[in-house]
Protein backbone atom coordinates (compact mmCIF):
# COMPACT_ATOMS: atom_id res chain seq x y z
CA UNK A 1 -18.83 -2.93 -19.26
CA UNK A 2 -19.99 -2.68 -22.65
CA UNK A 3 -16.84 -1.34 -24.42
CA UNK A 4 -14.06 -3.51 -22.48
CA UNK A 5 -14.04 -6.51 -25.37
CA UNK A 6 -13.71 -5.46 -29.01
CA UNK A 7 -13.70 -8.77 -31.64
CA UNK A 8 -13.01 -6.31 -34.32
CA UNK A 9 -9.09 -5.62 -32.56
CA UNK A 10 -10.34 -1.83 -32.23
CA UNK A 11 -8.56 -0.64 -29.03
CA UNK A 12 -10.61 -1.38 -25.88
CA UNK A 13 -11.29 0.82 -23.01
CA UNK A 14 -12.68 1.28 -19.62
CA UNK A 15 -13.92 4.36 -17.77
CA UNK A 16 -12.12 4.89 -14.22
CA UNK A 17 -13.34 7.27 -11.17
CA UNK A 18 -10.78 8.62 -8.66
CA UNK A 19 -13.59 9.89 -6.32
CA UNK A 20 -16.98 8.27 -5.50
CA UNK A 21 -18.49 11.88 -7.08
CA UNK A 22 -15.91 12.76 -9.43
CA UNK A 23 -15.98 12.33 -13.50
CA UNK A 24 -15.13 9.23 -14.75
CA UNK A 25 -11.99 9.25 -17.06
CA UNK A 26 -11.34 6.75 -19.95
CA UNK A 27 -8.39 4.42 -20.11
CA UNK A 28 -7.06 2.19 -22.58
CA UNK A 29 -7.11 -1.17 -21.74
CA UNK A 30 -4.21 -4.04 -22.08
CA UNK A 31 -3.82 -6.49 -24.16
CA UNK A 32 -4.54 -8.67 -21.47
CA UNK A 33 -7.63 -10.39 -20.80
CA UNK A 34 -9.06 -9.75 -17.53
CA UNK A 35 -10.43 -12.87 -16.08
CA UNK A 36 -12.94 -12.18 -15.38
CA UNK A 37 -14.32 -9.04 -16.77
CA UNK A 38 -13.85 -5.68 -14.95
CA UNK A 39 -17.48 -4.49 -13.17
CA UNK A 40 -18.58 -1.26 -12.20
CA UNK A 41 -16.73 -0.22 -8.85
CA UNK A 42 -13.80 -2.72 -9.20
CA UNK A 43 -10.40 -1.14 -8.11
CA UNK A 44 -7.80 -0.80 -10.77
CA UNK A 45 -4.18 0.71 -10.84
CA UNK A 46 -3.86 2.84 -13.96
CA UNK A 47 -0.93 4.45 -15.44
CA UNK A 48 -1.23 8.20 -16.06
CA UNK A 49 2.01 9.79 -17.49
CA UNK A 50 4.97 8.54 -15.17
CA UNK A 51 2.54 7.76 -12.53
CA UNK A 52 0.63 5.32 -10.56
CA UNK A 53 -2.97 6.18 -9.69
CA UNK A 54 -6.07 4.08 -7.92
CA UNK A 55 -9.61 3.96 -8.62
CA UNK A 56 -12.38 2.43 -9.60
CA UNK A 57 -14.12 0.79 -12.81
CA UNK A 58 -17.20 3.01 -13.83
CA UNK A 59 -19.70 2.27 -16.02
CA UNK A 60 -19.15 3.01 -19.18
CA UNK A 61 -21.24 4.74 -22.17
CA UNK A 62 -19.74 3.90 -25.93
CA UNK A 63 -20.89 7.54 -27.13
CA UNK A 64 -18.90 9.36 -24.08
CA UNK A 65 -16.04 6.68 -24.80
CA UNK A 66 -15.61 7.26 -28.38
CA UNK A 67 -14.89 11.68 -27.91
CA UNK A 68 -12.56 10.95 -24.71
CA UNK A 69 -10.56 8.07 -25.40
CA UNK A 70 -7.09 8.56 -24.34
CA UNK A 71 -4.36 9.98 -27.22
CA UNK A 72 -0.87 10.56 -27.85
CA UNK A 73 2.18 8.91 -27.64
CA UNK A 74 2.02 7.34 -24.17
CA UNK A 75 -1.98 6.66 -23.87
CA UNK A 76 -3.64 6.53 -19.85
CA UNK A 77 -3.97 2.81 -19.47
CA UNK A 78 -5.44 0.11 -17.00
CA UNK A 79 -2.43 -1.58 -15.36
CA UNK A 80 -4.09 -4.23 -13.22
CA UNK A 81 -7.22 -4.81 -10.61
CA UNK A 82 -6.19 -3.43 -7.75
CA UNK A 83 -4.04 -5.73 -5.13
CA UNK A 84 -4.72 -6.00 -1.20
CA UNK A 85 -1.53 -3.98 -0.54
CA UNK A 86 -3.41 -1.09 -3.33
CA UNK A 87 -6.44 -1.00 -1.02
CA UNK A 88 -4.42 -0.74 2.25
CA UNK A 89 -1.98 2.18 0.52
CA UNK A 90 -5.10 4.33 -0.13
CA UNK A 91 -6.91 3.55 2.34
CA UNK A 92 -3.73 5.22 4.82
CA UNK A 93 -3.50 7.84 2.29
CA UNK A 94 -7.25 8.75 2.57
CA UNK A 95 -6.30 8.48 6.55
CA UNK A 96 -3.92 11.25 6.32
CA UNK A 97 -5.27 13.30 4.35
CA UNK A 98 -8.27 13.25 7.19
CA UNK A 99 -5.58 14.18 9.39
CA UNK A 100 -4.36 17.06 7.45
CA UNK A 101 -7.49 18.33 7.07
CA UNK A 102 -7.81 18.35 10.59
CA UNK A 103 -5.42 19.49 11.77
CA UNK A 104 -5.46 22.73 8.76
CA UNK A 105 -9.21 23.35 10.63
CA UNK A 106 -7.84 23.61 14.26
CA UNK A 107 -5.22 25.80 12.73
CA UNK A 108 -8.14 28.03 11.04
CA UNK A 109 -9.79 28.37 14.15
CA UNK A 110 -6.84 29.21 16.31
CA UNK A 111 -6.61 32.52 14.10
């Protein structure tokens, strides 16, 4: 990730994806050091206002990092890599929503 370490103490961030075809957004990251470095398709827990989210690292591209780094008073940052217990919550997440999907088709047909 070329724009994760900064020697120059300019804030550091990361690009994240939420969906394996959706835009990647840009998070600040901590003053922690990950150890090692994020790579490309790494899960990470970010903070997003009050929230929680999961996704994954994305590549990221210094000119598209510069115009959409996070502002404001409470920036979108990079909690942590994602933990096993992470994984397993989305991946039972991603399971229901399969089910309510579902079961909202069977409904549309039934009409």
């Amino acid at each position: 990730m070329d724009n994760e370490t900064s020697s120059t103490g300019a804030p550091r961030y990361v690009s994240v994806r939420f969906d394996p075809v959706g835009r990647a957004r840009t998070f600040l990251l901590p003053e922690v050091d990950f150890n090692p470095a994020l790579t490309p398709g790494e899960p990470v827990v970010v903070q997003i206002g009050d929230r929680t989210a999961y996704g994954a690292a994305a590549p990221t591209i210094a000119a598209i990092t510069e115009r959409t780094a996070p502002t404001g008073s409470r920036p979108m940052t990079v909690l942590r890599r994602a933990s096993r217990d992470d994984v397993v919550r989305r991946l039972r997440h991603e399971q229901r929503e399969q089910e309510a999907k579902g079961i909202g088709l069977l409904k549309i047909r039934e009409r």
